[in-house]
N, C-alpha and C. Protein backbone atom coordinates (compact mmCIF):
# COMPACT_ATOMS: atom_id res chain seq x y z
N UNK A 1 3.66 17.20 -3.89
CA UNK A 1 4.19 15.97 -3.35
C UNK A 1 4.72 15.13 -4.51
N UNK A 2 5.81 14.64 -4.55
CA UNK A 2 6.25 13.49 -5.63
C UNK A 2 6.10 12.11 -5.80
N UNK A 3 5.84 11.86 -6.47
CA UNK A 3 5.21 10.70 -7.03
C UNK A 3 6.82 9.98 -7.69
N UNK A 4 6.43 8.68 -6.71
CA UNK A 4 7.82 7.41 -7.08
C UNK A 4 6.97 6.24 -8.30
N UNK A 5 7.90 6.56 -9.36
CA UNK A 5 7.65 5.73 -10.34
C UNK A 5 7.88 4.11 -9.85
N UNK A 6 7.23 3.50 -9.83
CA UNK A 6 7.11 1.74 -9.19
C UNK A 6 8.48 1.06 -10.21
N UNK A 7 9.33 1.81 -11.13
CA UNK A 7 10.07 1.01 -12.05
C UNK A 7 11.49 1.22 -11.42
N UNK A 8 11.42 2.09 -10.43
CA UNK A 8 13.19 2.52 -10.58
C UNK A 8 13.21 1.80 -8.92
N UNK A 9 14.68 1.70 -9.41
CA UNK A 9 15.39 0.72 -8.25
C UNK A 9 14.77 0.85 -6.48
N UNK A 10 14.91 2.36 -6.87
CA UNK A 10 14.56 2.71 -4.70
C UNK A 10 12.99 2.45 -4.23
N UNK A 11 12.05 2.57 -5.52
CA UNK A 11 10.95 2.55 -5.22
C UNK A 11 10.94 1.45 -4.65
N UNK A 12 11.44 -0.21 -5.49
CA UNK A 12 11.43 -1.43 -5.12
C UNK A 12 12.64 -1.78 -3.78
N UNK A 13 13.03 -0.85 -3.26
CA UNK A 13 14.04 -1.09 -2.42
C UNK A 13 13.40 -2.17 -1.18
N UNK A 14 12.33 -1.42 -0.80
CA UNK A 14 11.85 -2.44 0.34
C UNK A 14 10.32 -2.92 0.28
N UNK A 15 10.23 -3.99 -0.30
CA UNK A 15 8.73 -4.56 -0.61
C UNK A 15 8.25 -5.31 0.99
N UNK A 16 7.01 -5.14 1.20
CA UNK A 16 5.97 -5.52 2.34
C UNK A 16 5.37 -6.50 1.76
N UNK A 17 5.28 -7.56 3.01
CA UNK A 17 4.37 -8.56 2.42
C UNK A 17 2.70 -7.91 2.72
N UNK A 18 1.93 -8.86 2.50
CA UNK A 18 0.66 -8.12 2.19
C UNK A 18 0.05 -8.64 4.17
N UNK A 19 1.03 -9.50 4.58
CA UNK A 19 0.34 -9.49 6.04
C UNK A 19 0.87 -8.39 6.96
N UNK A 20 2.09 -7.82 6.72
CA UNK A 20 2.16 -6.67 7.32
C UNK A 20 1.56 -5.31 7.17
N UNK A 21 1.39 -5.37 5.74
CA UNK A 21 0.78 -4.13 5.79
C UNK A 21 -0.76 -4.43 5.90
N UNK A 22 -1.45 -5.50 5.75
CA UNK A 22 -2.79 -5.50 6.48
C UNK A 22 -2.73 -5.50 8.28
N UNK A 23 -1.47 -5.90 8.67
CA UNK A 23 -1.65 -5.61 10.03
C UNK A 23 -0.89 -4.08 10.79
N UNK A 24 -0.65 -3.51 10.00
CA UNK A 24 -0.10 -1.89 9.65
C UNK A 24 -1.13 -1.21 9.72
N UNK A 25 -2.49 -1.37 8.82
CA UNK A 25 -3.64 -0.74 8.41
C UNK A 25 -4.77 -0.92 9.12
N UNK A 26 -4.69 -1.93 10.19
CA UNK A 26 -5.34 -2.96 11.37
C UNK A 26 -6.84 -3.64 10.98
N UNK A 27 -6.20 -4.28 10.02
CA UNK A 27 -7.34 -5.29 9.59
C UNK A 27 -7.07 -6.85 10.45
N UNK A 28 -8.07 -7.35 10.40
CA UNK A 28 -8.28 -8.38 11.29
C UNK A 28 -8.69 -9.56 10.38
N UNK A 29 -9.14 -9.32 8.95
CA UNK A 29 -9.59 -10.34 8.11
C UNK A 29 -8.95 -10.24 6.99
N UNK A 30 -8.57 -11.62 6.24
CA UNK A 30 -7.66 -11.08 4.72
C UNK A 30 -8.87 -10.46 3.44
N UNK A 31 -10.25 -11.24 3.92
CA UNK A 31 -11.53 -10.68 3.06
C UNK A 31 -11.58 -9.03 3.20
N UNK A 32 -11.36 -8.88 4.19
CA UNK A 32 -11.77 -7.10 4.58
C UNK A 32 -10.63 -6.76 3.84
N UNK A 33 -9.45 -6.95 3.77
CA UNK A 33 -8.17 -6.14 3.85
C UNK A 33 -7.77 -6.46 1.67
N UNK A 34 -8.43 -7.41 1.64
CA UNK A 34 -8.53 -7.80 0.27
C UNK A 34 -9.08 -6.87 -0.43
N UNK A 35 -10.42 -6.60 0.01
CA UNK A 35 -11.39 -5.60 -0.39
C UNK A 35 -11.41 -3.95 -0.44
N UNK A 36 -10.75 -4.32 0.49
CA UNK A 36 -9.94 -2.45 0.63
C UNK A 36 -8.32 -2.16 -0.55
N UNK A 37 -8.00 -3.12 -0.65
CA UNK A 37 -6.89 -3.06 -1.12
C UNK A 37 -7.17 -2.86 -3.16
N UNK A 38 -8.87 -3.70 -3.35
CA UNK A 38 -8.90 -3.45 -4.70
C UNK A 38 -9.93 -2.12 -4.88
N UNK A 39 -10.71 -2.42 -3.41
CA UNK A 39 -11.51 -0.75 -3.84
C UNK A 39 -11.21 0.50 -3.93
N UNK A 40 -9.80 0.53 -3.14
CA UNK A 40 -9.24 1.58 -2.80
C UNK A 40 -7.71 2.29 -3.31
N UNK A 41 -7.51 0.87 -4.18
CA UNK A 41 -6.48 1.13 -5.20
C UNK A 41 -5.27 1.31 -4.19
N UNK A 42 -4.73 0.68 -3.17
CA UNK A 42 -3.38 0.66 -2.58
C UNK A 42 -2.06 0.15 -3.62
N UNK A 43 -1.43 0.99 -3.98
CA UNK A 43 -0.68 0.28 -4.61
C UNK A 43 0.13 -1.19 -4.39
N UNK A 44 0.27 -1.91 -5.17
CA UNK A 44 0.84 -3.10 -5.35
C UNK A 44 1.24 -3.34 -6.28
N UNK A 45 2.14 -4.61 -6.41
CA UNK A 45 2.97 -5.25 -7.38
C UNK A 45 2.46 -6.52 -7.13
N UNK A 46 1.86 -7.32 -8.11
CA UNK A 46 1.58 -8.51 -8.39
C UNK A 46 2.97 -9.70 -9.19
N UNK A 47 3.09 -10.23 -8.18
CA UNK A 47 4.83 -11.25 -8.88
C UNK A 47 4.25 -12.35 -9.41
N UNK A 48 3.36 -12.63 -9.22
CA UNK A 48 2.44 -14.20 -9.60
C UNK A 48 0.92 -14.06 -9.14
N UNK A 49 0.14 -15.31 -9.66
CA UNK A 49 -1.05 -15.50 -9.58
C UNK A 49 -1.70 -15.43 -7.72
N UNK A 50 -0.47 -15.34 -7.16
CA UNK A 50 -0.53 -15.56 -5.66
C UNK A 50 0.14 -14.45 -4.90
N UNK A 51 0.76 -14.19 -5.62
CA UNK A 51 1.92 -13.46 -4.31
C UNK A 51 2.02 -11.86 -4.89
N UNK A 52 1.68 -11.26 -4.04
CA UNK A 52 1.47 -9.52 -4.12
C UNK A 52 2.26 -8.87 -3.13
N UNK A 53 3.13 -7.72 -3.30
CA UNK A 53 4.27 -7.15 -2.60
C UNK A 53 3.60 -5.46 -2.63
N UNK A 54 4.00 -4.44 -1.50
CA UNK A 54 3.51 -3.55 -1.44
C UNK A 54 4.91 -2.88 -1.22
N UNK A 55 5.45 -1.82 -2.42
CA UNK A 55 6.64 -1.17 -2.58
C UNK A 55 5.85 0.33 -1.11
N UNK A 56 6.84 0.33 -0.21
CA UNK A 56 6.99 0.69 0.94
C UNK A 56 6.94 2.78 0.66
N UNK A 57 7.86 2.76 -0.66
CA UNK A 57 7.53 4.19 -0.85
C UNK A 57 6.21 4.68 -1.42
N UNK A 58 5.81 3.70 -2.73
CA UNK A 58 4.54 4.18 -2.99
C UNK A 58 3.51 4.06 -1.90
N UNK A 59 3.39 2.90 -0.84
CA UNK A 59 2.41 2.82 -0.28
C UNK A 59 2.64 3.94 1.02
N UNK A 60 3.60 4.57 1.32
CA UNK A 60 3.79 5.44 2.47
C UNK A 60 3.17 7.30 1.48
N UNK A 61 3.57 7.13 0.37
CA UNK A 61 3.42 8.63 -0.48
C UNK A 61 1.56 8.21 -0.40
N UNK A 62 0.89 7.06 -0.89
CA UNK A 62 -0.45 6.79 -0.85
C UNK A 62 -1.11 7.16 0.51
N UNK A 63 -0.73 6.69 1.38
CA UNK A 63 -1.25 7.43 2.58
C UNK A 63 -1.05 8.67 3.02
N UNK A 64 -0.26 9.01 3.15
CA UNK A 64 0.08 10.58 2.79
C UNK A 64 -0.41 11.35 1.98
N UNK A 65 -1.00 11.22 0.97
CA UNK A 65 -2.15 11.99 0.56
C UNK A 65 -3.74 11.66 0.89
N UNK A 66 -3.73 10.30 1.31
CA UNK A 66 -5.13 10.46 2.18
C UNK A 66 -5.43 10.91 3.36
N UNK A 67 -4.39 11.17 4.14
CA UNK A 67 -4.21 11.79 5.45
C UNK A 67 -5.17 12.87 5.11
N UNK A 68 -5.68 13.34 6.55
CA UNK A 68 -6.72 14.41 6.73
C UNK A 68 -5.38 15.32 7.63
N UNK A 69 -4.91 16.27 7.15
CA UNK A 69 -4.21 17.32 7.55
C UNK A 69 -5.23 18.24 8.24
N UNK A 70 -6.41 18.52 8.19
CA UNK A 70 -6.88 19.85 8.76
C UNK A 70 -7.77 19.40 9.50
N UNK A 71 -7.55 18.36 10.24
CA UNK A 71 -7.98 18.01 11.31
C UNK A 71 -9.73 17.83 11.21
N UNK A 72 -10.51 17.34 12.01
CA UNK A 72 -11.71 16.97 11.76
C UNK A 72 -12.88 17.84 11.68
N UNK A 73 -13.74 18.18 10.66
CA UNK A 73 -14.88 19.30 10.58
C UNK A 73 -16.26 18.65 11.58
């Protein structure tokens, strides 16, 4: 699977704010969705002390390798 470098143009083509993709991932709290996001290493881009953007290819290639392909044991 290929891995999008976060520096080149297409990666940054379409940035998510961080309420869609917590309501993408179906979190209901920004504490929960906060917490998942640093324990679990979702990629992000930090623009300021406040404002965090989620580049749409890395975070779609990130789930895509956590996917369970072989269905449930």
């Amino acid at each position: 699977m290929p891995t999008n470098n976060l520096t080149s143009p297409n990666a940054l083509a379409n940035l998510l704010s961080s309420k869609s993709v917590s309501q993408m991932l179906g979190f209901r709290d920004r504490s929960s969705f906060w917490g998942f996001v640093w324990r679990e290493s979702v990629p992000c881009i930090r623009l300021n002390a406040r404002h965090i953007v989620f580049p749409e290819i890395a975070l779609n290639d990130w789930l895509a390798a956590r996917s369970n392909t072989g269905g449930v044991k």
